[in-house]
Protein backbone atom coordinates (compact mmCIF):
# COMPACT_ATOMS: atom_id res chain seq x y z
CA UNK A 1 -18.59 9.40 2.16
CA UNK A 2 -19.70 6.32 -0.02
CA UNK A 3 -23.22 5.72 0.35
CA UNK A 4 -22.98 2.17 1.42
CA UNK A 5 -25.26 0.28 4.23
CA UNK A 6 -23.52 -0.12 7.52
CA UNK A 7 -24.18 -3.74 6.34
CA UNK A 8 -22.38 -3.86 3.03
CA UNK A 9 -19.78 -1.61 4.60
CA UNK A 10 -19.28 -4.86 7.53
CA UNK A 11 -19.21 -6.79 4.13
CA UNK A 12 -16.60 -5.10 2.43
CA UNK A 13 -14.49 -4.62 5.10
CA UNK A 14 -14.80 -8.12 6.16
CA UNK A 15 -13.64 -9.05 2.44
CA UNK A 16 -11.03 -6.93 2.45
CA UNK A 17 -9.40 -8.17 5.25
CA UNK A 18 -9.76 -11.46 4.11
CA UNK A 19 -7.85 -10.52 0.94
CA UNK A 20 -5.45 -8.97 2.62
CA UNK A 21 -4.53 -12.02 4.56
CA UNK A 22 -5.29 -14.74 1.92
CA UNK A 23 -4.04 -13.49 -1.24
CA UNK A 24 -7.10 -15.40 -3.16
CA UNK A 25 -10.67 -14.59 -3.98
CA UNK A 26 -13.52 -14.76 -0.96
CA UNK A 27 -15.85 -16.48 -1.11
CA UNK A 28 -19.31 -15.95 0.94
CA UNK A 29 -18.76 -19.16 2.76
CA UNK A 30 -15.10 -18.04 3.65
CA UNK A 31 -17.30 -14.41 5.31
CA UNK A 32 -20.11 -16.12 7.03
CA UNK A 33 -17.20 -19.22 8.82
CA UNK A 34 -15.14 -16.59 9.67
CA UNK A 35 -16.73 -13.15 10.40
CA UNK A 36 -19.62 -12.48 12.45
CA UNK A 37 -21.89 -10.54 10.39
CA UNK A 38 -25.12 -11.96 11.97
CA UNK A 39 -26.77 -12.25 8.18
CA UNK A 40 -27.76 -15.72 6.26
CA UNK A 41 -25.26 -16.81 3.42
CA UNK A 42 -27.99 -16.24 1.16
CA UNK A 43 -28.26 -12.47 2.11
CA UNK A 44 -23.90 -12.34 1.97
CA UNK A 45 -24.04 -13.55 -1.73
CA UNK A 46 -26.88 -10.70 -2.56
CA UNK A 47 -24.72 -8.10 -1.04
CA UNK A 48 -21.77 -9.25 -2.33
CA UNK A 49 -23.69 -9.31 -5.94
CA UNK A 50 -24.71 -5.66 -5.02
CA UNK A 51 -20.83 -4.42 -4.34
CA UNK A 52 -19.96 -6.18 -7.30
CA UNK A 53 -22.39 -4.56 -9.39
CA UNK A 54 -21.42 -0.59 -7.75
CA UNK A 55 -17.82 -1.55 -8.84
CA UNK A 56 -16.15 -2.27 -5.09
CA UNK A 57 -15.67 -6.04 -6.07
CA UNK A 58 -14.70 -7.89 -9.10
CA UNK A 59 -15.57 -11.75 -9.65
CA UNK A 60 -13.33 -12.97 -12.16
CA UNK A 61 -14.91 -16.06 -12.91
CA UNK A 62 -18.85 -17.62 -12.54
CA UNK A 63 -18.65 -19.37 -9.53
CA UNK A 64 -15.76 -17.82 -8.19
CA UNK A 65 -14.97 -15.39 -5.00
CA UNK A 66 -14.73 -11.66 -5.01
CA UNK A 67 -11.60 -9.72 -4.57
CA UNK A 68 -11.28 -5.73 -3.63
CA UNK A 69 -11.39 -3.48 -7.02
CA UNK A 70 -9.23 -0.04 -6.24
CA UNK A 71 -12.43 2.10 -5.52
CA UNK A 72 -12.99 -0.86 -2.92
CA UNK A 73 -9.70 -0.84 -1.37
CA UNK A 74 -10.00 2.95 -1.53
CA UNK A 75 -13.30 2.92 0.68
CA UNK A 76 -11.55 0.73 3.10
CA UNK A 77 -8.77 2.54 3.27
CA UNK A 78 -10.69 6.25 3.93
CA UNK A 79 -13.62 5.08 5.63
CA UNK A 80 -13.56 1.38 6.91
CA UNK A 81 -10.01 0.75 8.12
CA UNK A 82 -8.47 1.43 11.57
CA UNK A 83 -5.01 2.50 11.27
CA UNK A 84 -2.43 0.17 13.43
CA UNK A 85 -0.23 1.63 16.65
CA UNK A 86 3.37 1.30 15.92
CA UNK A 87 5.36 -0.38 18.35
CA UNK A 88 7.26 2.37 20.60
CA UNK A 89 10.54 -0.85 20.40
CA UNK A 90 9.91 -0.13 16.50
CA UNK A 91 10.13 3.66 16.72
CA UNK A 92 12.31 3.51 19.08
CA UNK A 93 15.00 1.20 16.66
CA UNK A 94 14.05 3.73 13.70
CA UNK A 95 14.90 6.67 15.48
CA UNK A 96 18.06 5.07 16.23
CA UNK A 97 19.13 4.08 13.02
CA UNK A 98 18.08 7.32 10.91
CA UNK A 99 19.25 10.08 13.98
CA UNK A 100 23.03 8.63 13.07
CA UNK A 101 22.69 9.82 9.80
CA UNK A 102 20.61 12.58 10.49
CA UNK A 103 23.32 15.45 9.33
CA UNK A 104 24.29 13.15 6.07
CA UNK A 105 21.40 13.46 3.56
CA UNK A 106 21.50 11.01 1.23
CA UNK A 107 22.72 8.12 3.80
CA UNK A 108 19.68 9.36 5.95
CA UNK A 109 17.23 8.17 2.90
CA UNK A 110 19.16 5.04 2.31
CA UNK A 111 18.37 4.67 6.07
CA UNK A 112 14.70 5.45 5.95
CA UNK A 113 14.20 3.22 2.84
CA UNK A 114 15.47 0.15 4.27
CA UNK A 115 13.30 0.82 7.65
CA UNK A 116 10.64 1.15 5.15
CA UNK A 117 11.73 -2.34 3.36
CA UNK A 118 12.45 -4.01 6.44
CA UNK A 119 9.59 -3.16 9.08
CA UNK A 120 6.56 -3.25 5.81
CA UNK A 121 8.42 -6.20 4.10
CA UNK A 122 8.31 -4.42 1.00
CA UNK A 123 10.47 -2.60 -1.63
CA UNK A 124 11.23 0.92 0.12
CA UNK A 125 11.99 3.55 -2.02
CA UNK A 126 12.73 7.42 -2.08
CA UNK A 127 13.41 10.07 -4.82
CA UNK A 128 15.28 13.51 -3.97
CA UNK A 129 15.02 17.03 -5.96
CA UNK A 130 18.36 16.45 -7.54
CA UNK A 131 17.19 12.98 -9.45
CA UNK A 132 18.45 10.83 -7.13
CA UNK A 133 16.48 7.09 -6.42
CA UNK A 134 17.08 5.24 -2.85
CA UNK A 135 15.76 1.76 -2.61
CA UNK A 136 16.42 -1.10 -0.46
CA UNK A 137 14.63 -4.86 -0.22
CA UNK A 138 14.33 -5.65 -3.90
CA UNK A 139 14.38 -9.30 -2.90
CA UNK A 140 11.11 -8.54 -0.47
CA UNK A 141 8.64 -8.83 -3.18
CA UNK A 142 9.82 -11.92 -4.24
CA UNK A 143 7.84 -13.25 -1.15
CA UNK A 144 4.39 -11.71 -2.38
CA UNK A 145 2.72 -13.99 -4.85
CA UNK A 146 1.72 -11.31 -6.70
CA UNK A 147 5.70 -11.01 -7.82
CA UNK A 148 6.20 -14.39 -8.36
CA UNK A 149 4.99 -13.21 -12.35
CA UNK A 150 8.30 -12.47 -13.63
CA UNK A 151 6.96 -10.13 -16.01
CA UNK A 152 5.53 -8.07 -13.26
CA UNK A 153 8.61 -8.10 -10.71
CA UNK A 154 10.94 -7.34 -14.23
CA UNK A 155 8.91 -4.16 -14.88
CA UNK A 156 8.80 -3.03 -11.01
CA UNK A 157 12.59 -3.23 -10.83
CA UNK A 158 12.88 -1.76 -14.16
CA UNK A 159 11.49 1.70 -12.90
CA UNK A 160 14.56 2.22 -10.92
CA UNK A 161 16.84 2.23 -14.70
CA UNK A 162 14.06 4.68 -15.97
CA UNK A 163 14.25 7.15 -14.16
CA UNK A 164 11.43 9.06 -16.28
CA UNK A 165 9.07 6.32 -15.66
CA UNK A 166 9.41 6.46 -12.23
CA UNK A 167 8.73 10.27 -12.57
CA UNK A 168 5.55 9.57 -15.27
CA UNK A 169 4.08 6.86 -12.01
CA UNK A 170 4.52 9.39 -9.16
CA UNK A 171 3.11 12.54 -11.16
CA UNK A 172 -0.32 10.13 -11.30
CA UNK A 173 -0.92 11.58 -7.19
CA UNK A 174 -2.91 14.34 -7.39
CA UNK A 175 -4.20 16.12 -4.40
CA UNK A 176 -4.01 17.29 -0.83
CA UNK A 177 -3.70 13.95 0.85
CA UNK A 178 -0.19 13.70 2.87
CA UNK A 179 -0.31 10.05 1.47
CA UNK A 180 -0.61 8.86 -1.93
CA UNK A 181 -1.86 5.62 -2.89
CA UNK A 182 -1.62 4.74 -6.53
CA UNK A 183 -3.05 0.87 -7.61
CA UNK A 184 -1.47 -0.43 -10.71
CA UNK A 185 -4.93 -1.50 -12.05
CA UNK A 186 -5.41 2.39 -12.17
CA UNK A 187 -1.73 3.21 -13.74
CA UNK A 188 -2.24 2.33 -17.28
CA UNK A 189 0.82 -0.32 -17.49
CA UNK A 190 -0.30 -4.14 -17.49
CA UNK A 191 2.49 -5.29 -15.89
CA UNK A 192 2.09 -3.24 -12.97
CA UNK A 193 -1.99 -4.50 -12.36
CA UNK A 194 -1.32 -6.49 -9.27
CA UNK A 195 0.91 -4.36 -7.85
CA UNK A 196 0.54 -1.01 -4.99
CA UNK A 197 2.23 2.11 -4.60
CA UNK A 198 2.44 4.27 -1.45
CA UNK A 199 4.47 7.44 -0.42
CA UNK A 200 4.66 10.83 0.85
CA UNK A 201 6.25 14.26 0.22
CA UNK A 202 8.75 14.87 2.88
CA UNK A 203 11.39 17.95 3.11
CA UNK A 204 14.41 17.25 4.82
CA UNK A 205 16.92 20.45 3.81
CA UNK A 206 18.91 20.62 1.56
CA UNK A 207 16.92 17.49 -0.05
CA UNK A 208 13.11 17.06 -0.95
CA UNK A 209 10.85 14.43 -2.49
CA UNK A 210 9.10 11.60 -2.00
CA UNK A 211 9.37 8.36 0.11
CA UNK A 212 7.16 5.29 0.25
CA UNK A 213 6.78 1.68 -0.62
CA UNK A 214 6.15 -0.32 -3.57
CA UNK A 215 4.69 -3.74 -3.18
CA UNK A 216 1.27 -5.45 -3.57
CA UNK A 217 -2.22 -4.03 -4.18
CA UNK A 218 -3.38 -6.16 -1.22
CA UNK A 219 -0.86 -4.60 1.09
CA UNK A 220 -1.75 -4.49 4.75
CA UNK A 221 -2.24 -0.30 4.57
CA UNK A 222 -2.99 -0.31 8.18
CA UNK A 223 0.27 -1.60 9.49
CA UNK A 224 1.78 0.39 6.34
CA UNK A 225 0.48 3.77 6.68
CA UNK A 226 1.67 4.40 10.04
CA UNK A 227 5.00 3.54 9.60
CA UNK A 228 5.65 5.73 6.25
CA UNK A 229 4.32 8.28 8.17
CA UNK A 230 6.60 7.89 11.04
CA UNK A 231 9.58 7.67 8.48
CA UNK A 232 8.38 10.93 7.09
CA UNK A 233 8.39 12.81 10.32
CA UNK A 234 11.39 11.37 11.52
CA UNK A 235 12.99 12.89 8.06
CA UNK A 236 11.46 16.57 8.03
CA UNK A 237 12.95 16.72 12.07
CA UNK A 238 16.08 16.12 10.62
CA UNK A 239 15.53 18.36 8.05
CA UNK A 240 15.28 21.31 10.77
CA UNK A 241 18.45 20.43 12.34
C-alpha cells in the first residue's frame, strides 16, 4: 500500500477522475469547483506540488495542470478505484452472442473481441497459442484524442502486421495479477506514450492466450476491468464444454 494521506489519496483520485473524463490537464481550480475535498485551494496546489514531486503527477508546463503519471494511475487503479457493476442486459447480450459460437474456437474470439470493442469503445483484441491475432473496432480509437496523432494510431495498428511486436509488448506483464495493465509511457516505444494496454490469460480448449483492449492511457479501467473479466470467464466456460 502507497503511503499516501487519506487526503492526497481524495486528491489523486479526484484528479484522476477528472482526467479520465476531460482528456486535459487539472487544474486545482478545476478540483476545488468540482470535488468536495473540504481543503483551501491553497492547500490543493501544495498537495498537488507534493504528488508531483513523489512521481504520481506530471505538470508539463509552469503554470499548467497535472495529469496521472503510470505509478499514479497504478495507485488508483489498486487502491483508490471502485470497480463498476456490469449491466445484467449487457451480460446478458454477451452471453448471447459468444454461447453461439461457443463450440467454434476461433469465431468465439472474433466474438469476444468485438464485445470487447463494442461495450469499452476500444480496439479489442486477442492472441491464441497457434499465432493467431483477433481484433475488431480499429475505427474506435479514432474517437480518443489521444489517436487523433497519426503517428501514434499508425504504430498501434501496425502491431497487428508484426506479429513479433505484438509478442515483444505482451511479454512486458509480469506477475500474478489475472489482469495486466501495461502504459505506453512504460513500454519503451514513443509512439505508443499516450496510449493503454489491458488483457488477461484465458484458456478456452483447444485454444489459449490472451484477450484485452488496447486504447488510451486515460481509459475508464473501472467500467473496463469488469467487462474483460466477464469476457474471460465467459471464454474458459466454453472452454470446458
Amino acid at each position: 500500500m502507497v503511503d499516501l494521506s487519506e487526503r492526497q489519496r481524495a486528491l489523486l483520485k479526484a484528479i484522476v477522475e477528472e482526467y479520465i473524463e476531460s482528456a486535459e490537464p487539472v487544474g486545482s481550480e478545476v478540483i476545488e469547483r468540482k470535488y468536495d475535498l473540504r481543503v483551501s485551494p491553497a492547500t490543493i496546489r501544495i498537495e498537488m506540488g507534493k504528488l508531483t514531486e513523489a512521481g504520481f503527477l506530471r505538470q508539463l508546463h509552469t503554470s499548467a495542470g497535472r495529469t496521472p503519471t503510470s505509478l499514479g494511475f497504478r495507485v488508483y487503479i489498486q487502491e483508490l478505484m471502485n470497480e463498476k457493476q456490469l449491466p445484467v442486459t449487457a451480460e446478458v447480450s454477451i452471453k448471447e452472442k459468444l454461447w453461439q459460437e461457443r463450440y467454434k474456437k476461433e469465431r468465439l474470439l472474433q466474438e469476444a473481441v468485438k464485445a470487447l470493442a463494442d461495450r469499452c469503445d476500444m480496439l479489442g483484441l486477442a492472441t491464441d497459442n497457434e499465432g493467431q491475432i483477433y481484433f475488431a473496432g480499429a475505427a474506435n480509437i479514432l474517437d480518443w484524442p489521444e489517436f487523433y496523432d497519426i503517428d501514434v494510431t499508425r504504430f498501434v495498428l501496425s502491431l497487428f502486421d508484426e506479429n513479433p511486436r505484438l509478442k515483444e509488448i505482451i511479454g512486458k506483464a509480469v506477475g500474478a495479477d489475472p489482469i495486466h495493465i501495461l502504459f505506453g509511457e512504460e513500454l519503451g516505444f514513443e509512439d505508443l506514450r499516450p496510449t493503454g494496454f489491458v488483457f488477461t490469460r484465458y484458456e478456452a480448449e483447444p485454444k489459449e492466450g490472451v484477450v484485452g483492449v488496447i486504447g488510451p492511457a486515460r481509459m475508464n479501467f473501472a467500467m473496463v476491468l469488469p467487462y474483460i473479466k466477464y469476457v474471460r470467464d465467459l471464454l474458459v466456460e466454453a472452454g470446458r464444454m
